[in-house]
C-alpha atoms as a PDB file:
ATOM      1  CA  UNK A   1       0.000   0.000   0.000  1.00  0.00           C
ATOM      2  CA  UNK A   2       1.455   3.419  -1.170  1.00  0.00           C
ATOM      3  CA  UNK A   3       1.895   6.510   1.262  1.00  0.00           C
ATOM      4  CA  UNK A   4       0.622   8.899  -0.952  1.00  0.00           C
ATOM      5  CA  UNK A   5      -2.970   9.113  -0.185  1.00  0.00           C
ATOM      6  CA  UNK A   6      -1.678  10.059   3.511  1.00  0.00           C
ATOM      7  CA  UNK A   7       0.268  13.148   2.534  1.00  0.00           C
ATOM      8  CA  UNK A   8      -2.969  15.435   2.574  1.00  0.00           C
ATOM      9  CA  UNK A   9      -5.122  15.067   5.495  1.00  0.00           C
ATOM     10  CA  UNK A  10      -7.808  17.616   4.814  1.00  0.00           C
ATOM     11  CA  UNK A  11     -11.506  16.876   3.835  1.00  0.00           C
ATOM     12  CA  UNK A  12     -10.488  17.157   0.290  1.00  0.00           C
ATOM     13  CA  UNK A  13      -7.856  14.791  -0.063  1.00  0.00           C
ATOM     14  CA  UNK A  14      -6.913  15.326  -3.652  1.00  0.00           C
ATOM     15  CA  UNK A  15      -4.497  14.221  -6.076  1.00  0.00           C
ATOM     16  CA  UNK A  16      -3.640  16.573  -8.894  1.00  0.00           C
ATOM     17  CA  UNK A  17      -7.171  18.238  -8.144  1.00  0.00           C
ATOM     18  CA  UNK A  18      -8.629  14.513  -8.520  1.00  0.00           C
ATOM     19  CA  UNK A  19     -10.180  11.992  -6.144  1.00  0.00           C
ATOM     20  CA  UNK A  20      -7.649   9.231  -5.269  1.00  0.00           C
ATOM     21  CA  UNK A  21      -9.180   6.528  -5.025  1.00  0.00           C
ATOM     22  CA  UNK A  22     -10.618   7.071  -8.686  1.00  0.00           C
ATOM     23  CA  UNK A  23      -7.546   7.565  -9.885  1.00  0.00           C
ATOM     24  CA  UNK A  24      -6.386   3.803  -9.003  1.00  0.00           C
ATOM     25  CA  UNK A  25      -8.254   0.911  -9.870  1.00  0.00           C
ATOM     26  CA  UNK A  26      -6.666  -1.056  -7.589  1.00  0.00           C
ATOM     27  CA  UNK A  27      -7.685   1.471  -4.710  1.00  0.00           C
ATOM     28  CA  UNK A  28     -11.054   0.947  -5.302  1.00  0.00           C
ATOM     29  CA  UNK A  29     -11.303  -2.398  -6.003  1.00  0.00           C
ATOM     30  CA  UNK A  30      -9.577  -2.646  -2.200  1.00  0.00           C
ATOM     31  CA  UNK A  31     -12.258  -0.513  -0.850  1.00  0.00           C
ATOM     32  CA  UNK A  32     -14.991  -2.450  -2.257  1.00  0.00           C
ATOM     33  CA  UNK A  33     -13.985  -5.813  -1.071  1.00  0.00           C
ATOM     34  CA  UNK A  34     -13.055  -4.131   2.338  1.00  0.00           C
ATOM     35  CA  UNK A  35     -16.568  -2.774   2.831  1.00  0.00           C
ATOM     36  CA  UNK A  36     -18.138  -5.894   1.237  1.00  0.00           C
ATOM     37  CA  UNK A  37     -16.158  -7.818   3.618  1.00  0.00           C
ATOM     38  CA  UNK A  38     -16.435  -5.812   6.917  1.00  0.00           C
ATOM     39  CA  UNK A  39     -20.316  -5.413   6.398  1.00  0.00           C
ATOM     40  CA  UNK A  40     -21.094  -8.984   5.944  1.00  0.00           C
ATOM     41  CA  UNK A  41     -19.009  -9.844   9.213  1.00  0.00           C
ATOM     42  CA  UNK A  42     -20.814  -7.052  10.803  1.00  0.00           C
ATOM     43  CA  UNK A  43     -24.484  -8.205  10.053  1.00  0.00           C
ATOM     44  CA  UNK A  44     -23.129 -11.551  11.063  1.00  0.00           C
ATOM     45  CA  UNK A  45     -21.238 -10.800  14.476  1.00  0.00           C
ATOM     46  CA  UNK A  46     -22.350  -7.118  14.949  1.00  0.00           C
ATOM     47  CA  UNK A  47     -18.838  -6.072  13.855  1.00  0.00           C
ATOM     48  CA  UNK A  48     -17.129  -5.590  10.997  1.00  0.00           C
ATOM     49  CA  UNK A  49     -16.844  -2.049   9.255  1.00  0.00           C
ATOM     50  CA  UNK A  50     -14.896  -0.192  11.983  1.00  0.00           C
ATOM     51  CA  UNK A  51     -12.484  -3.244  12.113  1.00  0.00           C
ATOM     52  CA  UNK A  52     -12.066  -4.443   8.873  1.00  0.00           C
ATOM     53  CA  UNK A  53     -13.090  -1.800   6.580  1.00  0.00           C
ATOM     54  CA  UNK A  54     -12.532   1.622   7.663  1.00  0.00           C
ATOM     55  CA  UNK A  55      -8.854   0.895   8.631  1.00  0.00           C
ATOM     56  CA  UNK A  56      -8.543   0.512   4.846  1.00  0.00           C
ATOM     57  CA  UNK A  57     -10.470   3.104   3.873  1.00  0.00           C
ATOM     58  CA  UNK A  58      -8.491   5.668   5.900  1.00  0.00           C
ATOM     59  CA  UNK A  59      -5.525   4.236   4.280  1.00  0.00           C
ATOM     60  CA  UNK A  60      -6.965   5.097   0.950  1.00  0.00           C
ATOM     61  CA  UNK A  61      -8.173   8.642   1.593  1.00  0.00           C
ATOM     62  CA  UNK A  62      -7.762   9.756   5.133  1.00  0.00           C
ATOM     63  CA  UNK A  63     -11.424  12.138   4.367  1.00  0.00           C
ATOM     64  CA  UNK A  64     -12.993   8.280   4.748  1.00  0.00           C
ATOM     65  CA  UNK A  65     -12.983   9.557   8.786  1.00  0.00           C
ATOM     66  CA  UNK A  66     -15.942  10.363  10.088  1.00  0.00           C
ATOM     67  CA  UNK A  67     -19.053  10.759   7.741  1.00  0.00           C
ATOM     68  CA  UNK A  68     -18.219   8.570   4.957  1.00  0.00           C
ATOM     69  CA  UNK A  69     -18.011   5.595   7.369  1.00  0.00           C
ATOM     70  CA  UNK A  70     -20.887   6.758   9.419  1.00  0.00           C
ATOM     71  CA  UNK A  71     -23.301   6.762   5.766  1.00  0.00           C
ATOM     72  CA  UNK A  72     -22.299   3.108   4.886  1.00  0.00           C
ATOM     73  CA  UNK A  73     -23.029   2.002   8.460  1.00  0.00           C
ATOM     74  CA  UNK A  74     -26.590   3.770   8.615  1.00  0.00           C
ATOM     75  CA  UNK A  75     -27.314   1.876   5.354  1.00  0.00           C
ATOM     76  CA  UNK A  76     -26.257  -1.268   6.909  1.00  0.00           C
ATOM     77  CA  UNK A  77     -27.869  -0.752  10.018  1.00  0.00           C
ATOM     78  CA  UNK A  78     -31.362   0.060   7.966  1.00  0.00           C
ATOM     79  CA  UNK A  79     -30.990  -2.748   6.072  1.00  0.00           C
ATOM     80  CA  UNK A  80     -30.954  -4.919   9.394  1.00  0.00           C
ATOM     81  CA  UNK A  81     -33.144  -3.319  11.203  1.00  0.00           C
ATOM     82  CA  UNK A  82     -35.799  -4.036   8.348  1.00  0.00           C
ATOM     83  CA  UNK A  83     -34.868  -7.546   7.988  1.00  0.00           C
ATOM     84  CA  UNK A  84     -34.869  -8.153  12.088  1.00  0.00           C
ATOM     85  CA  UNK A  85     -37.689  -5.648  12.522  1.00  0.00           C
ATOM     86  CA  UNK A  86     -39.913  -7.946  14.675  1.00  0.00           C
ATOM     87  CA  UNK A  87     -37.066  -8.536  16.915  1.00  0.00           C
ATOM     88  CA  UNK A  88     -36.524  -4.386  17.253  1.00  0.00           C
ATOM     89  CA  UNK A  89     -37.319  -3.042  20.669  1.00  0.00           C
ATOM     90  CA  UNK A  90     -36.417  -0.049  22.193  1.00  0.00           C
ATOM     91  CA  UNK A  91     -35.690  -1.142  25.810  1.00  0.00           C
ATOM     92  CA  UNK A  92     -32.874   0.979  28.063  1.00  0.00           C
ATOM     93  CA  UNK A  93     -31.237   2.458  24.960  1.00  0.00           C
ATOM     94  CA  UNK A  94     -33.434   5.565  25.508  1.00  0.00           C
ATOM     95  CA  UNK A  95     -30.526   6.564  28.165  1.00  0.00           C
ATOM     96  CA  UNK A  96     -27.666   5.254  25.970  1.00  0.00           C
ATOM     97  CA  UNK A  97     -29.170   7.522  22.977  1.00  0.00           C
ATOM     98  CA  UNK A  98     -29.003  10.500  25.651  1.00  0.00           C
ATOM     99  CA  UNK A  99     -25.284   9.576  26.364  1.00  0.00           C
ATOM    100  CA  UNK A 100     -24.991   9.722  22.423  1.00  0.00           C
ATOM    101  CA  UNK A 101     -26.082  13.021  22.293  1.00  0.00           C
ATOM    102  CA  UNK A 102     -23.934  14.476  24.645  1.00  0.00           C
ATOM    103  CA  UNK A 103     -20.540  12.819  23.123  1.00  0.00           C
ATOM    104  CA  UNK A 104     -21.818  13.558  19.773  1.00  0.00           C
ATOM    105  CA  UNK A 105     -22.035  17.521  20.902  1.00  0.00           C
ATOM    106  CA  UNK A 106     -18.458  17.331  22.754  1.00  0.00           C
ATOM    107  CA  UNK A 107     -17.163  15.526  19.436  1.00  0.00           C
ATOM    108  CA  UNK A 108     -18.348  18.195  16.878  1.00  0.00           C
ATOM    109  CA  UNK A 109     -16.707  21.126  19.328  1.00  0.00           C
ATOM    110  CA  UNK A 110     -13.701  19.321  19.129  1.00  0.00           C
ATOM    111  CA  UNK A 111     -13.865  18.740  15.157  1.00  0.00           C
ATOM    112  CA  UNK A 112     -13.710  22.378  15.080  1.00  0.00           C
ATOM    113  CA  UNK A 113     -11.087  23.110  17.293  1.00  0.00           C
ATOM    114  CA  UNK A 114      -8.415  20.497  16.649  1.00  0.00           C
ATOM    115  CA  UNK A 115      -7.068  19.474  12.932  1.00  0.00           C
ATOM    116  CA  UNK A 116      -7.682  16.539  10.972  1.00  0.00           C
ATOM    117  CA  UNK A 117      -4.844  14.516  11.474  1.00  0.00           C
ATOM    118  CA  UNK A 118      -5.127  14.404  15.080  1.00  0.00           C
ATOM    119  CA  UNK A 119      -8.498  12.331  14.696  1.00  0.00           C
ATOM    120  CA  UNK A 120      -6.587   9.918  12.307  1.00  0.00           C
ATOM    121  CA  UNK A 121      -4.365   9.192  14.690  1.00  0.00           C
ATOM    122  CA  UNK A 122      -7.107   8.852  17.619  1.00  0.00           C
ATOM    123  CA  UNK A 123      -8.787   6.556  14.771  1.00  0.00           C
ATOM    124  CA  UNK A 124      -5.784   4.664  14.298  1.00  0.00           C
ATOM    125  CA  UNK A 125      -4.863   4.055  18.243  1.00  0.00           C
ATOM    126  CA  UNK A 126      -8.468   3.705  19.071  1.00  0.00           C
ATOM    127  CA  UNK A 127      -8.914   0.623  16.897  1.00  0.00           C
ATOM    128  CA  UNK A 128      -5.966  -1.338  17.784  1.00  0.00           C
ATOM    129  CA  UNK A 129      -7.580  -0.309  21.927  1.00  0.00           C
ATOM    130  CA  UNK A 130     -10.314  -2.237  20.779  1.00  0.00           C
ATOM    131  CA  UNK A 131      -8.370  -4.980  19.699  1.00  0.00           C
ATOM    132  CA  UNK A 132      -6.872  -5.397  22.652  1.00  0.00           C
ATOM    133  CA  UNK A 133     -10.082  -4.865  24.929  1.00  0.00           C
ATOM    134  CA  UNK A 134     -11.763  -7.737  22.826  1.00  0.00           C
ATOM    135  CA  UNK A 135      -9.110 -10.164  23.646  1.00  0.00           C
ATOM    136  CA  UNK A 136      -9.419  -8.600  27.887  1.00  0.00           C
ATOM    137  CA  UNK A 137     -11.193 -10.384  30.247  1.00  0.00           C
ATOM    138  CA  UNK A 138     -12.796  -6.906  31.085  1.00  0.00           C
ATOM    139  CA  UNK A 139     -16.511  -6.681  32.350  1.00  0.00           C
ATOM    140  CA  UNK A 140     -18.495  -3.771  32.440  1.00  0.00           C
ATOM    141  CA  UNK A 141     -21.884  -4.092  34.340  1.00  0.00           C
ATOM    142  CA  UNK A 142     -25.168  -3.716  32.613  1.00  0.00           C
ATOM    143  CA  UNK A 143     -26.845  -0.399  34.382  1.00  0.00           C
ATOM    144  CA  UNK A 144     -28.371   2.931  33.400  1.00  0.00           C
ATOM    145  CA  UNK A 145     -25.178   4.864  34.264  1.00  0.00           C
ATOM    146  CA  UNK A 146     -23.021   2.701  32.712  1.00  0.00           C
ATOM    147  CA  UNK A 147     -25.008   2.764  29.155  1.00  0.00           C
ATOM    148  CA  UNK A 148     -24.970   6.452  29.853  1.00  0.00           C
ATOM    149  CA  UNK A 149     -21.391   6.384  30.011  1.00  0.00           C
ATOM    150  CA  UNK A 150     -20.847   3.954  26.966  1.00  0.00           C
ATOM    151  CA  UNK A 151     -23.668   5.940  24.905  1.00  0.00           C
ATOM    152  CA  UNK A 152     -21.645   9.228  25.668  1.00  0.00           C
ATOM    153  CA  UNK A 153     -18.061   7.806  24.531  1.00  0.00           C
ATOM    154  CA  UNK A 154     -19.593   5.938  21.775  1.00  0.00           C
ATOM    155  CA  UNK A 155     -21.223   9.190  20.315  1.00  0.00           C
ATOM    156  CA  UNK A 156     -17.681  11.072  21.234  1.00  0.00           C
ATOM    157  CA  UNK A 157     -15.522   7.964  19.167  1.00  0.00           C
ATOM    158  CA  UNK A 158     -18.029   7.333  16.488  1.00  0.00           C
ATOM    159  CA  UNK A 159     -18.556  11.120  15.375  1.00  0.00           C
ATOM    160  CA  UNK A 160     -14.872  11.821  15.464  1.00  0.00           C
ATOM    161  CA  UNK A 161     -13.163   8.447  14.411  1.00  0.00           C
ATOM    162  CA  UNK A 162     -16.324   6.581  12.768  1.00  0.00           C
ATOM    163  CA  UNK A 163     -15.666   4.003  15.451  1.00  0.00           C
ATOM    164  CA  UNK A 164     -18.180   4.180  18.288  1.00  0.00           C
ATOM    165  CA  UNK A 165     -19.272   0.397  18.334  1.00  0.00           C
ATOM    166  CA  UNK A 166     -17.484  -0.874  21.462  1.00  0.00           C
ATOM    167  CA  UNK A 167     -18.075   1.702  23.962  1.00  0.00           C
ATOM    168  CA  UNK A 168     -21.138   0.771  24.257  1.00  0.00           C
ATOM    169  CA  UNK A 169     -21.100  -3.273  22.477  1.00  0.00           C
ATOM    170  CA  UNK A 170     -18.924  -3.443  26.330  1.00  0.00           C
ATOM    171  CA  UNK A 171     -22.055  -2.599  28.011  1.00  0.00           C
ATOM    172  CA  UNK A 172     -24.070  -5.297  26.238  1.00  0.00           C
ATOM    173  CA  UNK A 173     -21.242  -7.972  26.679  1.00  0.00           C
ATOM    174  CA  UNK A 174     -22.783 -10.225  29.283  1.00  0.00           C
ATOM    175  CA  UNK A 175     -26.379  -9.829  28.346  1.00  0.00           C
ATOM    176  CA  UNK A 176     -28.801 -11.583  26.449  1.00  0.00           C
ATOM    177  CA  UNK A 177     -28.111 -12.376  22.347  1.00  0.00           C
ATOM    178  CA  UNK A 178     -31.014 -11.611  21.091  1.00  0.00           C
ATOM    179  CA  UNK A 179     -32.046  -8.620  23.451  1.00  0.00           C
ATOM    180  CA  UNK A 180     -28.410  -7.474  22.607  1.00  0.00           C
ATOM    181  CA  UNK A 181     -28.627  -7.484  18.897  1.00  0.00           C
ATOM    182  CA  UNK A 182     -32.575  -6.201  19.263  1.00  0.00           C
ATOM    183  CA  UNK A 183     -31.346  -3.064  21.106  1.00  0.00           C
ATOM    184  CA  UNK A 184     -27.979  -2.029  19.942  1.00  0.00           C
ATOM    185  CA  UNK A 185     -29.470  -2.384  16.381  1.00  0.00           C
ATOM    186  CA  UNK A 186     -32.305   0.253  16.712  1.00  0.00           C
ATOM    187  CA  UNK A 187     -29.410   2.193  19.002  1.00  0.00           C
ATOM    188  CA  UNK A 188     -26.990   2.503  15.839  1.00  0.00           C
ATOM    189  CA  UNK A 189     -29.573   3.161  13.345  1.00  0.00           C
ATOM    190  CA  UNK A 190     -30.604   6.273  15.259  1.00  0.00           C
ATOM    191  CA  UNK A 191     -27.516   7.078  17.051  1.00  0.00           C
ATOM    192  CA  UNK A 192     -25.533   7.253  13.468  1.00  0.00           C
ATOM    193  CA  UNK A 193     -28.355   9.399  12.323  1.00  0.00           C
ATOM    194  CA  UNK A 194     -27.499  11.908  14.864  1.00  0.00           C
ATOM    195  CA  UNK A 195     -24.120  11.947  14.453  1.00  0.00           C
ATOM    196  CA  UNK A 196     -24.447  12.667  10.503  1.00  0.00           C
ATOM    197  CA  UNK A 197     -26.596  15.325  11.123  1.00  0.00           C
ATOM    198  CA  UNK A 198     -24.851  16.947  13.865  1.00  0.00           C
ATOM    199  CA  UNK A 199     -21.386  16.400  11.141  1.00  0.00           C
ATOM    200  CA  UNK A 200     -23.876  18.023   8.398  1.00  0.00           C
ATOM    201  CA  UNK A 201     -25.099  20.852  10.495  1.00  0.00           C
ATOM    202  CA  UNK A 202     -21.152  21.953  11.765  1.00  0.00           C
ATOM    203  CA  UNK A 203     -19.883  21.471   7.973  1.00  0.00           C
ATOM    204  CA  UNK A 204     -17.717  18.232   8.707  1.00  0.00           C
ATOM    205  CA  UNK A 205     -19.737  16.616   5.640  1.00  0.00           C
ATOM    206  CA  UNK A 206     -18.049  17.757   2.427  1.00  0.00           C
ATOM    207  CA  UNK A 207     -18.894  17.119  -1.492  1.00  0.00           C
ATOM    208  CA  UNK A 208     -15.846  15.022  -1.674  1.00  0.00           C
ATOM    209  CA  UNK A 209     -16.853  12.824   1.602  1.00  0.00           C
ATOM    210  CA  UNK A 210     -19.968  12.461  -0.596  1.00  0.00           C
ATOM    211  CA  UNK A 211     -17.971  11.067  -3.703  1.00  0.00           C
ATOM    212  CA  UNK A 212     -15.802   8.436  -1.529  1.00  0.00           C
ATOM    213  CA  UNK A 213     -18.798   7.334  -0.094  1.00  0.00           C
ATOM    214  CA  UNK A 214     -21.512   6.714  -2.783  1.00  0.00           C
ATOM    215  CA  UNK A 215     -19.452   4.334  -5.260  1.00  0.00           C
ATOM    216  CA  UNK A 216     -19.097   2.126  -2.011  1.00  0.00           C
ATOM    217  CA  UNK A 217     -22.596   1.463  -1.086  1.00  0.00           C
ATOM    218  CA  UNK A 218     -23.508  -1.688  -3.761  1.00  0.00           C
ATOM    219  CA  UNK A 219     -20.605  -3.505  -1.492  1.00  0.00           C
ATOM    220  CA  UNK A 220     -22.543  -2.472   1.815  1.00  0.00           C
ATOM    221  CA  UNK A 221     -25.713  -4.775   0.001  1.00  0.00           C
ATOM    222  CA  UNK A 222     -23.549  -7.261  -1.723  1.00  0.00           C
ATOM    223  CA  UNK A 223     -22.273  -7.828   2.128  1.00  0.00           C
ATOM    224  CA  UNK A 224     -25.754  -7.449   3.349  1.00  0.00           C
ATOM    225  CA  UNK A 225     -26.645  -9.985   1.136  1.00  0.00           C
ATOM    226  CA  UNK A 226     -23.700 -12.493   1.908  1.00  0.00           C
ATOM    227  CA  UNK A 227     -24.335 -12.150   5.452  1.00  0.00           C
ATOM    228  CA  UNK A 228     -28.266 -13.678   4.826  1.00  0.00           C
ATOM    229  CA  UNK A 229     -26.787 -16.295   2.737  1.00  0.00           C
ATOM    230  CA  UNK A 230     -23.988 -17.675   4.961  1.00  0.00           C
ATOM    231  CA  UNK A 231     -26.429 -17.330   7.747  1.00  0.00           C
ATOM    232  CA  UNK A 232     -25.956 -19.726  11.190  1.00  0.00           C
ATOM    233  CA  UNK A 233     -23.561 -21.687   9.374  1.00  0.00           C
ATOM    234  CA  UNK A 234     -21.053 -18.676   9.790  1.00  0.00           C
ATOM    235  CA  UNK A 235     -18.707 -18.900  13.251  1.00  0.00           C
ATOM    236  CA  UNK A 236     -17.289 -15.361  13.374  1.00  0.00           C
ATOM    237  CA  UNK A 237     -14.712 -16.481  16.203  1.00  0.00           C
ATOM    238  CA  UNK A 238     -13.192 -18.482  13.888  1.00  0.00           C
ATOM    239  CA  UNK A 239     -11.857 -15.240  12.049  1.00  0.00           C
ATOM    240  CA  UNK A 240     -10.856 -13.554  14.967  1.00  0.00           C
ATOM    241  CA  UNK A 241      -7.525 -13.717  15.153  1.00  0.00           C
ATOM    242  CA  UNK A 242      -6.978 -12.810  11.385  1.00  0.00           C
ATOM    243  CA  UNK A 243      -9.390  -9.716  12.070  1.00  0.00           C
ATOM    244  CA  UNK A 244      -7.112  -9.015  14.969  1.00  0.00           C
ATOM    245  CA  UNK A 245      -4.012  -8.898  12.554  1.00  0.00           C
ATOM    246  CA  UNK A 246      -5.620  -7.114  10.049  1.00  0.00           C
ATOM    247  CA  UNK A 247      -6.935  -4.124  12.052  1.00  0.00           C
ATOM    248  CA  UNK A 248      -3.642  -4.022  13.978  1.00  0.00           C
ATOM    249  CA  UNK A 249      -1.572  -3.788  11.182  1.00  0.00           C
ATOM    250  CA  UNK A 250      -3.497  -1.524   9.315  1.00  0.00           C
ATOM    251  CA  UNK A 251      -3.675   0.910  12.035  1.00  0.00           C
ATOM    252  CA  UNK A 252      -0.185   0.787  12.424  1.00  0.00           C
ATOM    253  CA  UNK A 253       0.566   1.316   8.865  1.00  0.00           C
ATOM    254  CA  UNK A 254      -1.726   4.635   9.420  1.00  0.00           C
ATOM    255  CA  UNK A 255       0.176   5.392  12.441  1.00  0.00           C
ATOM    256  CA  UNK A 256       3.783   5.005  10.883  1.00  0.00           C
ATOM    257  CA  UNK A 257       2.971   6.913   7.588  1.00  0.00           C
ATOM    258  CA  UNK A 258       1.343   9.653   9.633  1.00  0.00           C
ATOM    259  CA  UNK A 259       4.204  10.283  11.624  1.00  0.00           C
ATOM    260  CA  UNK A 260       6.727   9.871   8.866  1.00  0.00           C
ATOM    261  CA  UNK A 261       4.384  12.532   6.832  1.00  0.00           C
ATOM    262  CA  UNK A 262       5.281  15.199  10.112  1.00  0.00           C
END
C-alpha cells in the first residue's frame, strides 16, 4: 500500500485536483472488497466495518474519517433493522441515545477546534484499543449509568473516528443475544443518524466525503446480502484472530505513515 494518499489530510484529499481513489483501480477495487467484507461480518457478528473496513479506507483517503463511514453504516444498520424488525425493541437504549447526544455535541466542538490529522491518529490508536479490549477479560456491568457512560463515549468515538461500536457493544457484553442485537441495532440506526446530522449541520460533511462514499454502497448490500446467505452456518470467532491482525496492522501502517508525513 502506497503513502501517498496520507500526505494530505484535509476533507479534500486530492491528487492533482482529482479523487484518489478514482484515480487507481486497484484502490477501489480494495475498498470495495473491504466494505463488502467488513459489512457482511458485521451483520453476522455485529462487527465488521470499523475493524475491517474503515482501517482501509483511511488508508486510501484519510477524508474516509468520520461521515463517509458513518453513511455506509446507517445503510447497513437500515438494512438490518428491516430484515430483524420484529425482533426491534427499544428497551434501556433511551438513556444510551441521551449519552450519544452528549458525546456527539463534545465531538463536533472538538472537530472544530483540533485538525484533521489528530483524529486519524485517535482513529488509528483507538482501533488497535479495541483490539486489545476484545481479547481482555474486562466486564463492564449492565446499568443505566453505565449505558450512559458507553452511549456518551460511543457518540464522542463514532462522530470523530467513525468508530463508536465498542463503547457501548462493552455494556451489552454479558447480556442476552437476542435482546443485545434487538437493542444495539435500533441504538446505531438512530444514534448514526445523529451523528451525521450533527457532522452536516457543523460542515464536517463535504462534497468530496460524498464522492468516496456513494461508489461504495452496492458492497454495503452485496455484504448485506452475503451475510443472509452464509447465515448460522457462519462462526465469526473463527476469524478472529486474522481480524485481529488485520486491524492491527493496518492501524499501524496509518500510524507510521502519519508520523513519517510530520
Amino acid at each position: 500500500m502506497t503513502s501517498y494518499a496520507l500526505k494530505q489530510h484535509d476533507n479534500s484529499s486530492h491528487t492533482n485536483g482529482k479523487i484518489t481513489m478514482f484515480n487507481d483501480p486497484n484502490l477501489l477495487i480494495l475498498a470495495l472488497v473491504a466494505v463488502t467484507l467488513g459489512a457482511a461480518l458485521q451483520s453476522l457478528a455485529g462487527f465488521g466495518i470499523g475493524v475491517i473496513a474503515a482501517p482501509i479506507l483511511v488508508m486510501i483517503d484519510p477524508a474516509f474519517i468520520s461521515a463517509p463511514i458513518l453513511m455506509m453504516g446507517l445503510v447497513l444498520s437500515l438494512l438490518n433493522s428491516i430484515h430483524y424488525r420484529q425482533q426491534l425493541k427499544f428497551g434501556n437504549i433511551g438513556v444510551a441515545l441521551f449519552g450519544r447526544f452528549a458525546g456527539s455535541l463534545l465531538a463536533v466542538v472538538l472537530l472544530l477546534l483540533l485538525p484533521p490529522i489528530f483524529f486519524t491518529l485517535c482513529f488509528a490508536v483507538f482501533i488497535m484499543l479495541c483490539v486489545l479490549l476484545s481479547y481482555s477479560h474486562f466486564h463492564i456491568k449492565y446499568s443505566p449509568r453505565n449505558l450512559f457512560i458507553g452511549g456518551f463515549f460511543s457518540g464522542l468515538a463514532g462522530t470523530t473516528t467513525s468508530v463508536g461500536g465498542p463503547p457501548i457493544a462493552m455494556v451489552y457484553q454479558n447480556s442476552d443475544l437476542n435482546s443485545t442485537r434487538a437493542e444495539l441495532g435500533l441504538f446505531f440506526l438512530i444514534a448514526t443518524l445523529i451523528s451525521l446530522t450533527l457532522l452536516l449541520i457543523s460542515g464536517n460533511f463535504s462534497y468530496h466525503q460524498l464522492q468516496l462514499t456513494l461508489p461504495l454502497l452496492p458492497a454495503i448490500f452485496l455484504g448485506f446480502a452475503i451475510s443472509l446467505w452464509l447465515g448460522k452456518r457462519f462462526k465469526p470467532n473463527y476469524l478472529k484472530p486474522a481480524i485481529a491482525i488485520l486491524s492491527l496492522t493496518s492501524s499501524a501502517i496509518i500510524v507510521l505513515q502519519l508520523v513519517n508525513d510530520l
